[in-house]
Protein backbone atom coordinates (compact mmCIF):
# COMPACT_ATOMS: atom_id res chain seq x y z
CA UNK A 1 -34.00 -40.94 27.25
CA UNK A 2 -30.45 -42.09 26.45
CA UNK A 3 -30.52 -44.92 29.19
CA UNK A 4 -33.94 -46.60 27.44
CA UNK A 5 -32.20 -46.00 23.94
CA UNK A 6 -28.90 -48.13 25.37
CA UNK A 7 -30.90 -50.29 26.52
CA UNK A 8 -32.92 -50.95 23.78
CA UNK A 9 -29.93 -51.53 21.69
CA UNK A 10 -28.47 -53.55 23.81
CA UNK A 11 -31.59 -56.07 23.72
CA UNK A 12 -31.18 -55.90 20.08
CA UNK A 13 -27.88 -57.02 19.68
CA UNK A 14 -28.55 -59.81 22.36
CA UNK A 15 -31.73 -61.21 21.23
CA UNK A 16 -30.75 -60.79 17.36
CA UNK A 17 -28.73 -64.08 17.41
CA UNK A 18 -31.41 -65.85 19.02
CA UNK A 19 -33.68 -64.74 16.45
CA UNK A 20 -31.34 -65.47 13.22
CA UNK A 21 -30.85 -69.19 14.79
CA UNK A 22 -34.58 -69.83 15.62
CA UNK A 23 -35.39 -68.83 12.27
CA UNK A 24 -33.13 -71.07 10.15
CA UNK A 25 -35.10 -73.72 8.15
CA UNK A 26 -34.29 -77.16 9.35
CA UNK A 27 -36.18 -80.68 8.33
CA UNK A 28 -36.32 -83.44 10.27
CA UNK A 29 -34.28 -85.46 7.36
CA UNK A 30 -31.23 -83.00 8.15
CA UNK A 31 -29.47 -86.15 9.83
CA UNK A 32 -25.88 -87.62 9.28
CA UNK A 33 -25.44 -91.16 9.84
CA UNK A 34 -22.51 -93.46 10.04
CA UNK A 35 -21.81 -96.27 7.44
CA UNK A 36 -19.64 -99.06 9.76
CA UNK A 37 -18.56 -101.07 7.12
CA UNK A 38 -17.52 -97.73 4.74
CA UNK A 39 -16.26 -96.05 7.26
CA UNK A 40 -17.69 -92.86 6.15
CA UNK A 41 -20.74 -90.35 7.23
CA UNK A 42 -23.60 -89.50 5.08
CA UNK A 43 -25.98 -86.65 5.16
CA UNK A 44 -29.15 -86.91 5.12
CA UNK A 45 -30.64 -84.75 2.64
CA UNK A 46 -33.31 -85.24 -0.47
CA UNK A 47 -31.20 -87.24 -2.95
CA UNK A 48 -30.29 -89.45 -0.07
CA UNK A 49 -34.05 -89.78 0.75
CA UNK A 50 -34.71 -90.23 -3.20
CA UNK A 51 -32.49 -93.13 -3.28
CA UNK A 52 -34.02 -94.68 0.00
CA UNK A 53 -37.07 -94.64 -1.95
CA UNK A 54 -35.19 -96.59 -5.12
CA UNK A 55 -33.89 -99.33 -2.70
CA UNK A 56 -37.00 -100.35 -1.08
CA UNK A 57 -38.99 -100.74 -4.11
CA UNK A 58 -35.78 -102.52 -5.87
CA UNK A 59 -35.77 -104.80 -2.92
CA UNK A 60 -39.77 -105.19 -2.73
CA UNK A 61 -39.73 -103.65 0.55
CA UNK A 62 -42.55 -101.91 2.29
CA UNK A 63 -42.55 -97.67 2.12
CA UNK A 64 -41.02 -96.37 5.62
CA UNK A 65 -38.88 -94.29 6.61
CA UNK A 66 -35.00 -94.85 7.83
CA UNK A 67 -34.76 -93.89 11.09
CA UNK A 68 -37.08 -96.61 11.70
CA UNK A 69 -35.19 -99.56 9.63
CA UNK A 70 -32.93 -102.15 11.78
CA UNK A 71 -29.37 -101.95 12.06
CA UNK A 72 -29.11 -105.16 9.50
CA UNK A 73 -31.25 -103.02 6.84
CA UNK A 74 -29.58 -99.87 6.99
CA UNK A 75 -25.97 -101.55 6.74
CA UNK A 76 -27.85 -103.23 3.61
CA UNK A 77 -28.58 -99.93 1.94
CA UNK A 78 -25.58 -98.51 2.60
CA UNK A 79 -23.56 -101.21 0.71
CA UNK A 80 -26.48 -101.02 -1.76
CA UNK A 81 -25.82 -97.25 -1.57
CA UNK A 82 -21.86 -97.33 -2.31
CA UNK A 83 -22.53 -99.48 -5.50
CA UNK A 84 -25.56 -97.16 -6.83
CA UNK A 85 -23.98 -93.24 -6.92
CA UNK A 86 -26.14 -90.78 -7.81
């Protein structure tokens, strides 16, 4: 009885991390991305999303998403980005 008890606490303690980190929300916007000309990172996150949103339809641009714009286009919102803080 006290080997299976042992046991089962030591599966506990080693799965429990696995658990705790296969449960943590993540979104596939949770992305950090590197502005060349700035010299800085951003994170990816809803108010950064938000504002992609503001400069396509600023620019007349069609609705997609990021990941998907050129290099030439992202560099563009970035700058865009610096001079329009949240």
């Amino acid at each position: 009885m006290r080997k299976y008890i042992t046991s089962l606490c030591l599966s506990a303690a080693l799965l429990a991390p696995v658990a705790i980190v296969a449960a943590a929300p993540t979104s596939p916007q949770d992305h950090r991305y590197y502005d060349k000309e700035h010299k800085d990172y951003h994170n990816w996150d809803d108010k950064e999303q938000s504002a992609w949103g503001r400069f396509l339809a600023e620019k007349h641009r069609k609705d997609h998403e990021f990941e998907r714009a050129n290099e030439k286009e992202q560099q563009e919102y970035w700058a865009w980005r610096h001079s329009h803080p949240d």
